[in-house]
Structure formats: structure tokens, C-alpha cells
C-alpha atoms as a PDB file:
ATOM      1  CA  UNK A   1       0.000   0.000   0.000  1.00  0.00           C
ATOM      2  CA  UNK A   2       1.168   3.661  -0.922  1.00  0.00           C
ATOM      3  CA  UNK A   3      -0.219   7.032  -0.036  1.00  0.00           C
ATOM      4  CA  UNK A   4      -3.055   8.111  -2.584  1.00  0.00           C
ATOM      5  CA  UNK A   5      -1.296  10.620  -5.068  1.00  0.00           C
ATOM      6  CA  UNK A   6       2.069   9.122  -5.160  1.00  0.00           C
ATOM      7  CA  UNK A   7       3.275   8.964  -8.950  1.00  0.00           C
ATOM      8  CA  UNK A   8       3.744   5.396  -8.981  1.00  0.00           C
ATOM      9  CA  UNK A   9      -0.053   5.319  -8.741  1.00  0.00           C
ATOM     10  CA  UNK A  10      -1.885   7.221 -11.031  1.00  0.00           C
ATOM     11  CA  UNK A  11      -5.306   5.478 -10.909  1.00  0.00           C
ATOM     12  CA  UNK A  12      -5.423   6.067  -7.124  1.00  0.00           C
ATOM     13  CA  UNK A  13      -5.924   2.872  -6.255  1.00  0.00           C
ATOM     14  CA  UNK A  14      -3.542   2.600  -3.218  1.00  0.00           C
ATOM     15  CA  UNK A  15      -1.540  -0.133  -5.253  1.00  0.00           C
ATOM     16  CA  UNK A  16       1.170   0.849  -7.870  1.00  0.00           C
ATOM     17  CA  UNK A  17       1.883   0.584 -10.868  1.00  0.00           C
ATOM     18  CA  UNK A  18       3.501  -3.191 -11.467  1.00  0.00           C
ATOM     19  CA  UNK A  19       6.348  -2.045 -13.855  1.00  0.00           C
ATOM     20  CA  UNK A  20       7.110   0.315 -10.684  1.00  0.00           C
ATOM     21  CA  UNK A  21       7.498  -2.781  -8.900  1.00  0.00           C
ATOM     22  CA  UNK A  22       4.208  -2.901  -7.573  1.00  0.00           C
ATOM     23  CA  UNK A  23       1.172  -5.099  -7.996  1.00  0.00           C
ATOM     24  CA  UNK A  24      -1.305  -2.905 -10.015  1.00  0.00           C
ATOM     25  CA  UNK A  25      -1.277  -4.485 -13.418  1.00  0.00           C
ATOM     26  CA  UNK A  26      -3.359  -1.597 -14.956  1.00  0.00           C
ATOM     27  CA  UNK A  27      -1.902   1.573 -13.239  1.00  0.00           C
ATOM     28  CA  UNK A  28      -4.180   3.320 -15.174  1.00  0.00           C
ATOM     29  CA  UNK A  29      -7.825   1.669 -14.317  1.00  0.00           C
ATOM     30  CA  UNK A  30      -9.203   1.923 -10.666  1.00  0.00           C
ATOM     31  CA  UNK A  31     -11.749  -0.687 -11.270  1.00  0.00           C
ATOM     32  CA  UNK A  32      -8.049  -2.884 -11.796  1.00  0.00           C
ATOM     33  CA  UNK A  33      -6.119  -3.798  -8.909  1.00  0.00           C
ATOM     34  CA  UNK A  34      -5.344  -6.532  -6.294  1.00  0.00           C
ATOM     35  CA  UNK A  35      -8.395  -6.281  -4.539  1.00  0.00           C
ATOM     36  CA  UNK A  36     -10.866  -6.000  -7.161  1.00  0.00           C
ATOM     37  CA  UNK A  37     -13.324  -8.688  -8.273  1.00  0.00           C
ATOM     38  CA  UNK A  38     -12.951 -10.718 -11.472  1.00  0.00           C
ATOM     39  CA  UNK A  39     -15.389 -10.220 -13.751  1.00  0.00           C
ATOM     40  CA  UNK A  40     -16.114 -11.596 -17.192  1.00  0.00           C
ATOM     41  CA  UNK A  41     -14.954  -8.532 -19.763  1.00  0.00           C
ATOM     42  CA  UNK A  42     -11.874  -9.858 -21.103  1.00  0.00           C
ATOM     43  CA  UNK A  43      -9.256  -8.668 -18.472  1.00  0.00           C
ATOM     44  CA  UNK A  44      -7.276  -9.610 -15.599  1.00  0.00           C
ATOM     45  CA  UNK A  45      -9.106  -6.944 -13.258  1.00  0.00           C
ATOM     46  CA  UNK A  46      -7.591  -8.846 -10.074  1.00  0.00           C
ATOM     47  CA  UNK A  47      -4.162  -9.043 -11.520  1.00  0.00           C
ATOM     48  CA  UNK A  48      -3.514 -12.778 -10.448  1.00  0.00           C
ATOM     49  CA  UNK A  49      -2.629 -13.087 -14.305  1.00  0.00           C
ATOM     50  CA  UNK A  50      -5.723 -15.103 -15.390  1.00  0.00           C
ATOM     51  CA  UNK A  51      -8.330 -13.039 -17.320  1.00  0.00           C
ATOM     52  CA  UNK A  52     -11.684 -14.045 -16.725  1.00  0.00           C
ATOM     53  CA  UNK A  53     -11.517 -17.463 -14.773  1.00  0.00           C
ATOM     54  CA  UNK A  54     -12.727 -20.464 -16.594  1.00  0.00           C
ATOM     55  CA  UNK A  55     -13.646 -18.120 -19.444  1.00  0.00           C
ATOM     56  CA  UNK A  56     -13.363 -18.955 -22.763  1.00  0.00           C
ATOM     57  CA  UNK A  57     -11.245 -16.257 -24.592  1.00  0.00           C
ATOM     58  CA  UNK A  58      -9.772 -15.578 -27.805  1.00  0.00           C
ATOM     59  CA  UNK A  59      -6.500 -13.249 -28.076  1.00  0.00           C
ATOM     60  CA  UNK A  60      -3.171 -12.514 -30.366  1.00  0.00           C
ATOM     61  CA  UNK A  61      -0.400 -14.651 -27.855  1.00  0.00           C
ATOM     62  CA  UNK A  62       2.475 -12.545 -26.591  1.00  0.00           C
ATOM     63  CA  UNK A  63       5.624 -13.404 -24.958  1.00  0.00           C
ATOM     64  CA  UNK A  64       4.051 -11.634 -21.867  1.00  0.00           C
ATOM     65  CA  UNK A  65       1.072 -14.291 -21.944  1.00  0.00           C
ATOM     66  CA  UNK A  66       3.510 -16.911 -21.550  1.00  0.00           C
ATOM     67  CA  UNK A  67       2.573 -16.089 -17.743  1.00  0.00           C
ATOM     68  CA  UNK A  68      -0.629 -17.466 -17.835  1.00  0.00           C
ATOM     69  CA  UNK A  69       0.619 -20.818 -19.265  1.00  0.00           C
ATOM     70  CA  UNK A  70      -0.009 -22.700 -15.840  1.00  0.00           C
ATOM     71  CA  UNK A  71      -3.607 -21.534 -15.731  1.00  0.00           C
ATOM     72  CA  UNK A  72      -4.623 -22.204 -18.884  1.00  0.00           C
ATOM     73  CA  UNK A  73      -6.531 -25.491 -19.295  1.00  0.00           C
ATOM     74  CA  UNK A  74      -6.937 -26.146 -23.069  1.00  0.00           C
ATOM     75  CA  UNK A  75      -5.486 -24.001 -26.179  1.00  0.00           C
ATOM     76  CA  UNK A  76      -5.692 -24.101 -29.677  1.00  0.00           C
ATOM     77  CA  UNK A  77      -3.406 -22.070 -32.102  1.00  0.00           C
ATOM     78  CA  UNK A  78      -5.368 -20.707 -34.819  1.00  0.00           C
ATOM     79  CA  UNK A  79      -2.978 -18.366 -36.957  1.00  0.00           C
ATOM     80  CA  UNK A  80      -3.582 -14.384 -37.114  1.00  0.00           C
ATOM     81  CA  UNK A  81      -6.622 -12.720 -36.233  1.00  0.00           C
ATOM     82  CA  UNK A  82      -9.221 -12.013 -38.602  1.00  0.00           C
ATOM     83  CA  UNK A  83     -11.098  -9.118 -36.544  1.00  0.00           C
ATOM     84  CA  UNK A  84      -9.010  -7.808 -33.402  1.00  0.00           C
ATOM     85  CA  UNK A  85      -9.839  -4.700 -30.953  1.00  0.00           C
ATOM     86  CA  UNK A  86      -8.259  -1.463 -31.690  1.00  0.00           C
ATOM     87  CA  UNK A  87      -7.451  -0.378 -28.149  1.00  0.00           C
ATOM     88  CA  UNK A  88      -7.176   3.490 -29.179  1.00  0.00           C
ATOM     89  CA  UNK A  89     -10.767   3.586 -30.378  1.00  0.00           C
ATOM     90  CA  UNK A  90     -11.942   0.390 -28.986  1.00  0.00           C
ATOM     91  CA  UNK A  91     -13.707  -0.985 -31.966  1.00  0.00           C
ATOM     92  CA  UNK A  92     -12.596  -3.664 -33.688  1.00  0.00           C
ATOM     93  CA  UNK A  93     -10.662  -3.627 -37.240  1.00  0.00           C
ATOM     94  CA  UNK A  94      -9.218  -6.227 -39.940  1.00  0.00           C
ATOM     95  CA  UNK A  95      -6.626  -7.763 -38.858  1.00  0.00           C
ATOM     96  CA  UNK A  96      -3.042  -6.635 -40.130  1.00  0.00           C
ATOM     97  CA  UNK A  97      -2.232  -9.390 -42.312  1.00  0.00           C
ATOM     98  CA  UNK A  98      -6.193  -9.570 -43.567  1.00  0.00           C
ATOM     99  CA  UNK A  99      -5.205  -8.432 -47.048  1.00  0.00           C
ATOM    100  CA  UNK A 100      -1.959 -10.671 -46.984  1.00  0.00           C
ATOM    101  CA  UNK A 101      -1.841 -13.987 -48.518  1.00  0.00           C
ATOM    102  CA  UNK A 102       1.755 -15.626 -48.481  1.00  0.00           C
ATOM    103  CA  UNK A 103       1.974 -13.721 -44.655  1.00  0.00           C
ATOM    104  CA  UNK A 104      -1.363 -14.615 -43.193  1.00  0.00           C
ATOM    105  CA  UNK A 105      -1.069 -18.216 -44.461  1.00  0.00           C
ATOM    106  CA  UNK A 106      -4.607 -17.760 -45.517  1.00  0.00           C
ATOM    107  CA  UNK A 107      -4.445 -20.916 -48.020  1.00  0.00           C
ATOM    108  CA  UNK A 108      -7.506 -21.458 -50.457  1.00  0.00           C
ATOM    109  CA  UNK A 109      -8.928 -23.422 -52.681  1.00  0.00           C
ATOM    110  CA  UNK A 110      -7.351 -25.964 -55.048  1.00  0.00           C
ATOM    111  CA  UNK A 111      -7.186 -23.871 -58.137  1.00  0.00           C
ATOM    112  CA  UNK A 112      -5.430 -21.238 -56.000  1.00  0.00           C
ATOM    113  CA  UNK A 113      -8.557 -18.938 -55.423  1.00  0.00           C
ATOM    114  CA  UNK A 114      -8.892 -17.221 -52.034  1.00  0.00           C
ATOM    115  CA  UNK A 115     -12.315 -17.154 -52.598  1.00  0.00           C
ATOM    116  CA  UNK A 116     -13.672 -20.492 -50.446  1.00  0.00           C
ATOM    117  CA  UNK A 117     -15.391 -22.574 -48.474  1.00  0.00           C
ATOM    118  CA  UNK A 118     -14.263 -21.237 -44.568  1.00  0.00           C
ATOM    119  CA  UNK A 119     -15.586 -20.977 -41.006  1.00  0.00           C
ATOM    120  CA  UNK A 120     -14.761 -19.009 -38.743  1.00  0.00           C
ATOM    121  CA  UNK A 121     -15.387 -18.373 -34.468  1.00  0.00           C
ATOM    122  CA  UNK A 122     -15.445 -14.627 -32.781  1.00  0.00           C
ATOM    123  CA  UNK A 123     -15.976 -13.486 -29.083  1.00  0.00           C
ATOM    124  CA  UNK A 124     -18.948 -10.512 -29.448  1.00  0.00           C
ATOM    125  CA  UNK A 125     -19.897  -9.036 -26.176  1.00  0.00           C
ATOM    126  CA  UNK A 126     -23.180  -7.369 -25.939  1.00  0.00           C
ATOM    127  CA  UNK A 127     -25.077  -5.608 -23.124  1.00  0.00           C
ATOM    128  CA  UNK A 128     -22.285  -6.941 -20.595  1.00  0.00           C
ATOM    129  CA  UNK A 129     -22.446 -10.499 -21.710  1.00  0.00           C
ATOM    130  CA  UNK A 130     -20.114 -12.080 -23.772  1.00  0.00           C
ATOM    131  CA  UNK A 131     -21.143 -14.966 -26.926  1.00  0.00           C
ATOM    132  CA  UNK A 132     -19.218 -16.972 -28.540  1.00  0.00           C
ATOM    133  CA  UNK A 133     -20.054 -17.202 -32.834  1.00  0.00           C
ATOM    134  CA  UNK A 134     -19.143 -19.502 -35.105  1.00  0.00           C
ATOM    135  CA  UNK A 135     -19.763 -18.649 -38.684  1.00  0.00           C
ATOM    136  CA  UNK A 136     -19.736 -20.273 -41.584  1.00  0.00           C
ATOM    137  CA  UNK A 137     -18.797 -18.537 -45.392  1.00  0.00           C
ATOM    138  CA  UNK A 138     -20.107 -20.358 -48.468  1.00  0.00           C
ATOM    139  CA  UNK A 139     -17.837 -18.817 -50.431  1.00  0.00           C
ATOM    140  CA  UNK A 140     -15.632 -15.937 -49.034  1.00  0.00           C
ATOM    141  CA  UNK A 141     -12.228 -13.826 -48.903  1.00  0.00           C
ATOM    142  CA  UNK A 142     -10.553 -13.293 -45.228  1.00  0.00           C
ATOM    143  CA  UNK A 143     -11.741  -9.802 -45.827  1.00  0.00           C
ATOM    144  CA  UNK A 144     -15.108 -10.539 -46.350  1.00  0.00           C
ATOM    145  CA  UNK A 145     -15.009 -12.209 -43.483  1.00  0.00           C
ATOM    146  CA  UNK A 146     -13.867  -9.463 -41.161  1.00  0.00           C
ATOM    147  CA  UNK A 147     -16.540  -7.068 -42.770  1.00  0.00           C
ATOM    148  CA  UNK A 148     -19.219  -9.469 -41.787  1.00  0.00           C
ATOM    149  CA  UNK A 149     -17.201 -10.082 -37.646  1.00  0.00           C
ATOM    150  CA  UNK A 150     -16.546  -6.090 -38.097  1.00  0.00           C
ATOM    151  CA  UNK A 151     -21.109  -5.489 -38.494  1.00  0.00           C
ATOM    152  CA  UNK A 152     -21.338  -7.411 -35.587  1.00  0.00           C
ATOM    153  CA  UNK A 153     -19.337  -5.692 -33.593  1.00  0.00           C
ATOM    154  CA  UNK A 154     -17.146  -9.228 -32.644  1.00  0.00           C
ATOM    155  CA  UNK A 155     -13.661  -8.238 -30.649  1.00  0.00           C
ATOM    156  CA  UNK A 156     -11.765 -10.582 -31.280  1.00  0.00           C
ATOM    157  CA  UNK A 157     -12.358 -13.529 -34.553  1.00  0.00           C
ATOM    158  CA  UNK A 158     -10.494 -16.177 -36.215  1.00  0.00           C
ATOM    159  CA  UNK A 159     -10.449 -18.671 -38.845  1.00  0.00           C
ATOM    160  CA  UNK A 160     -11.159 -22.297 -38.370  1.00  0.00           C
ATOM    161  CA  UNK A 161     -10.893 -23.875 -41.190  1.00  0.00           C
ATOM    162  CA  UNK A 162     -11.635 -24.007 -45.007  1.00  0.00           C
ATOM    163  CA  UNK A 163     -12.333 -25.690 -48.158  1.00  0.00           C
ATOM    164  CA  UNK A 164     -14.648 -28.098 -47.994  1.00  0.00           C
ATOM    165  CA  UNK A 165     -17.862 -28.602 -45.412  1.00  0.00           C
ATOM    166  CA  UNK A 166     -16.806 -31.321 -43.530  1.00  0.00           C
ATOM    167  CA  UNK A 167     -12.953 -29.400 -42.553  1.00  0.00           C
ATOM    168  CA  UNK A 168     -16.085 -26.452 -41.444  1.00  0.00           C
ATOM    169  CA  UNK A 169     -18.376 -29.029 -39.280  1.00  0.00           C
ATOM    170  CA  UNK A 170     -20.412 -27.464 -36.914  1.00  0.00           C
ATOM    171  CA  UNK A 171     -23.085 -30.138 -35.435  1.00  0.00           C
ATOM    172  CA  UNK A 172     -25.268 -30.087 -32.450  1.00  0.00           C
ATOM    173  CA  UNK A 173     -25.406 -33.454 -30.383  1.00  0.00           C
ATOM    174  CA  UNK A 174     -28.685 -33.773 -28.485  1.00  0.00           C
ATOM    175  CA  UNK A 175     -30.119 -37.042 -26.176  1.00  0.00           C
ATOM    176  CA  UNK A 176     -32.787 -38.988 -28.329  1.00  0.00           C
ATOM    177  CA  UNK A 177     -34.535 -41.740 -26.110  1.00  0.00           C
ATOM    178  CA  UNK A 178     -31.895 -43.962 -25.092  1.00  0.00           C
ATOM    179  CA  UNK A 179     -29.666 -42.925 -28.459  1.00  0.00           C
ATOM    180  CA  UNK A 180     -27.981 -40.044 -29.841  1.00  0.00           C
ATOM    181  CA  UNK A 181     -29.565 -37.146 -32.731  1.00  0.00           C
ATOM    182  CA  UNK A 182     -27.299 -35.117 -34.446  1.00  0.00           C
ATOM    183  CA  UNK A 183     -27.799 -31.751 -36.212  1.00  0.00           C
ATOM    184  CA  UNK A 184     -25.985 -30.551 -38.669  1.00  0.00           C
ATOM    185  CA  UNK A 185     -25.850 -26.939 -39.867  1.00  0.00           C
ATOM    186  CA  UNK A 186     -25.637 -28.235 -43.163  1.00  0.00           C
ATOM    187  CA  UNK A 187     -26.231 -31.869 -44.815  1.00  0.00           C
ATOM    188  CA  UNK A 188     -23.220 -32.058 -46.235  1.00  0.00           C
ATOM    189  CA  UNK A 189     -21.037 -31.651 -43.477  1.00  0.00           C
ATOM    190  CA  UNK A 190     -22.006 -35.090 -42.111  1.00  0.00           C
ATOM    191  CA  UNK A 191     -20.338 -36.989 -44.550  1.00  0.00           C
ATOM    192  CA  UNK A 192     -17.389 -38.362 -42.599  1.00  0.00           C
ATOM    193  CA  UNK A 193     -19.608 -39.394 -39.534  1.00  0.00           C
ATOM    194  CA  UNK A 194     -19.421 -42.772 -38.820  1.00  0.00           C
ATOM    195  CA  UNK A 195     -22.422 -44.695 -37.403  1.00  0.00           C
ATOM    196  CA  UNK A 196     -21.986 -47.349 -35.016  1.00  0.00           C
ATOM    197  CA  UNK A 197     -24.175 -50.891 -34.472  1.00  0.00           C
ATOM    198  CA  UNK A 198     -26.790 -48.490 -36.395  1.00  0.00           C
ATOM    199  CA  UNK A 199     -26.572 -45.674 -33.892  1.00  0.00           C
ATOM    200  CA  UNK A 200     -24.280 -41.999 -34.484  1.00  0.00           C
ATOM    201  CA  UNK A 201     -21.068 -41.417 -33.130  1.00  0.00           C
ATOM    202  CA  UNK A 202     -19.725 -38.088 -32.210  1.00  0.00           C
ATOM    203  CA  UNK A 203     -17.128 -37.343 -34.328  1.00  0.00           C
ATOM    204  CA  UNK A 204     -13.781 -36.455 -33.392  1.00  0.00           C
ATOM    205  CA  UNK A 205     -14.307 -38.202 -29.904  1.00  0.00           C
ATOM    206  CA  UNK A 206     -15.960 -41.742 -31.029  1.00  0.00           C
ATOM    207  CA  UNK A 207     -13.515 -42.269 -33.853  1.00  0.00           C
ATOM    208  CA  UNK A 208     -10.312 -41.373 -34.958  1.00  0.00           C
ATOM    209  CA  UNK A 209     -10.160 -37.621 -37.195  1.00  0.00           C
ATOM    210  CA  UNK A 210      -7.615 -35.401 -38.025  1.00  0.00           C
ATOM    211  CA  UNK A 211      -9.222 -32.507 -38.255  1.00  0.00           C
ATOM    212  CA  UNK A 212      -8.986 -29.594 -35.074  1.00  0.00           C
ATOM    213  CA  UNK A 213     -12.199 -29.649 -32.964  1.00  0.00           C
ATOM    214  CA  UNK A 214     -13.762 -28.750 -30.256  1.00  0.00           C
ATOM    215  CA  UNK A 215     -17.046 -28.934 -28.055  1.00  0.00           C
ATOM    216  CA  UNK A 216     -19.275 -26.798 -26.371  1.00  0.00           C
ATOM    217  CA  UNK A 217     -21.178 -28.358 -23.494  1.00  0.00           C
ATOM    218  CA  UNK A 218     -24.536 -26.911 -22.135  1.00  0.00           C
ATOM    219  CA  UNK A 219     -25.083 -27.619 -18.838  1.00  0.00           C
ATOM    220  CA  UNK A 220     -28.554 -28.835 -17.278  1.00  0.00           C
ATOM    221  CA  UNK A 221     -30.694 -26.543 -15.658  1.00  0.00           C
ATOM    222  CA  UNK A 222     -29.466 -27.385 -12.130  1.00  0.00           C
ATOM    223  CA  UNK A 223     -26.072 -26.505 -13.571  1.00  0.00           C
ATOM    224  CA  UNK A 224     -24.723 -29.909 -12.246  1.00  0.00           C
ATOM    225  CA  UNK A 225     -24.312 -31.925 -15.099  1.00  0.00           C
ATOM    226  CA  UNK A 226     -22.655 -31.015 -18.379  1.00  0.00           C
END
């Protein structure tokens, strides 16, 4: 604790500034500090260097994340950002290597057309909630998809994958009786399930795939069971 004014804390907080050698990790936020309460909005507002505790969360990766290594519990590298937040005017923009194809690895189709099949996942947050999108691109350009992230005011998006419907598979699993329904957002994307004794098998879980995935659970109404 320091006495309120002190240059070392210019958010008057009573903590200072951590590249003063203190513990405030946003010098210049009050709500940000040691003692505050961690909320869901992206940051680390108690400055135990985990943002938003088991939060989902999208972000560019910086040698200073490499702090929160030990907290995280699963990862998944995805490339450069499609959409990302300008912090000057908070809103977000293209990414920097949108309009780049050799440096933002965007790939495309087998004729060599960036114009493709692709999916792609965004954090939006909205009337102090924060959602999750996929979205998938019949046929599109990175750009394109940005403009389309941008209108929805997303924060933060990426690009999953591309090319063909089953590398963009998006499927809801639901309970059917004593078996299993699946829904897919579109029919073809269902072509490399794999049925089992007449009955459907997740993919990616219930049979081998080499394809990235990964699963969004909804919990019961109790909230005890996934």
C-alpha cells in the first residue's frame, strides 16, 4: 500500500503501478487492482494473471502471456486474427495481415482462389455479456469475413478452417430416447460421420479424425451436469 497521489499510482488505487514494482497491473484503471473482483470482460481486473476465470477467450499470444501458461486449461493455435480490438478507439478492425496472402497463411482453394469454403469463431460481447459465434462462409475472402465479424461488432475472430464442409463441421449433439440425434448446420457436413451398431457417433471423440475440434457443453438446468 502507498499514499493516494504518489506517482507510482496514477489510478489512485492505493496499489502501484507493477512495472514500478508494484502489484497494479493496470496503473491506469481503478476498477483494476489486487483487490478487485474478477469479472467476465476480457481482463485480468484482479491481476492474479488469469483473465476471466474459466472463461473462454480468444487473443493474439504474446511473450508476456507466456505467464498465464499454468492456468490455462486447453489451447488451440489458430494463426492471425481475422477481426481484433483497436485499443485506441476500442472498436474492432481487420486484422493486419487480412489483405496478406503468403503472410497470413490464408491458403484457399485448389485452383489457388482465395475465394472459399471457410468458417470461422469470434468473441462478441453485448449488453455486458459475452457470446461466442461460429460462422460459416459459403464462399468468401478473409476480408469478407472481417466485414461481416466487423457489423457485428465481434472483438476478437479467427479462422477455423476451409475448403470443404466437412474441414467447417459445426453439429449439435442432443439425447434422443436412449440414443444419440445429431444436427448438422448443413447436410453435407455429415459426410465423414461414422455410425456405429446403427446408432451416431460423435465425431472427433468416437472415432479417430484429423481434423482440429472442439465442443461446447450446455449444462442442465441445475447446472450440475454437463
Amino acid at each position: 500500500m502507498i499514499e493516494p497521489g504518489d506517482l507510482e499510482d496514477d489510478d489512485r488505487d492505493d496499489f502501484a503501478d507493477a512495472a514500478c514494482g508494484g502489484e497494479d497491473c493496470n496503473d491506469l484503471d481503478f476498477a483494476t487492482g489486487p483487490e478487485a473482483l474478477e469479472v467476465c470482460d476480457s481482463r485480468d481486473n484482479d491481476c492474479d494473471g488469469t483473465v476471466d476465470d474459466g472463461s473462454v477467450e480468444m487473443k493474439t499470444w504474446e511473450e508476456a502471456d507466456n505467464r498465464l501458461l499454468s492456468r490455462i486449461k486447453h489451447a488451440r493455435q489458430s494463426g492471425v486474427p481475422i477481426v481484433e480490438l483497436d485499443e485506441a478507439s476500442q472498436s474492432p478492425v481487420p486484422g493486419r495481415l487480412v489483405g496478406q496472402w503468403g503472410a497470413g497463411n490464408w491458403s484457399g482453394s485448389e485452383d489457388a482462389k482465395l475465394r472459399t469454403v471457410r468458417a470461422g469463431a469470434a468473441i462478441q460481447s453485448r449488453n455486458g455479456k459475452r457470446f461466442l459465434i461460429y460462422a460459416m462462409f459459403s464462399t468468401a475472402t478473409p476480408s469478407a469475413m472481417a466485414r461481416v465479424f466487423q457489423a457485428y461488432d465481434c472483438r476478437y475472430a479467427m479462422m477455423l478452417d476451409m475448403n470443404a464442409l466437412e474441414h467447417t463441421y459445426l453439429a449439435v449433439y442432443r439425447n434422443a430416447g436412449s440414443g444419440l440425434a445429431i444436427d448438422h448446420l448443413l447436410e453435407g457436413m455429415s459426410v465423414l460421420d461414422k455410425p456405429s451398431a446403427g446408432q451416431p457417433v460423435p465425431r472427433f471423440v468416437g472415432f479417430p479424425d484429423n481434423r482440429d475440434f472442439f465442443y461446447v457443453m450446455q449444462r442442465d438446468v441445475k447446472g450440475v451436469q454437463p
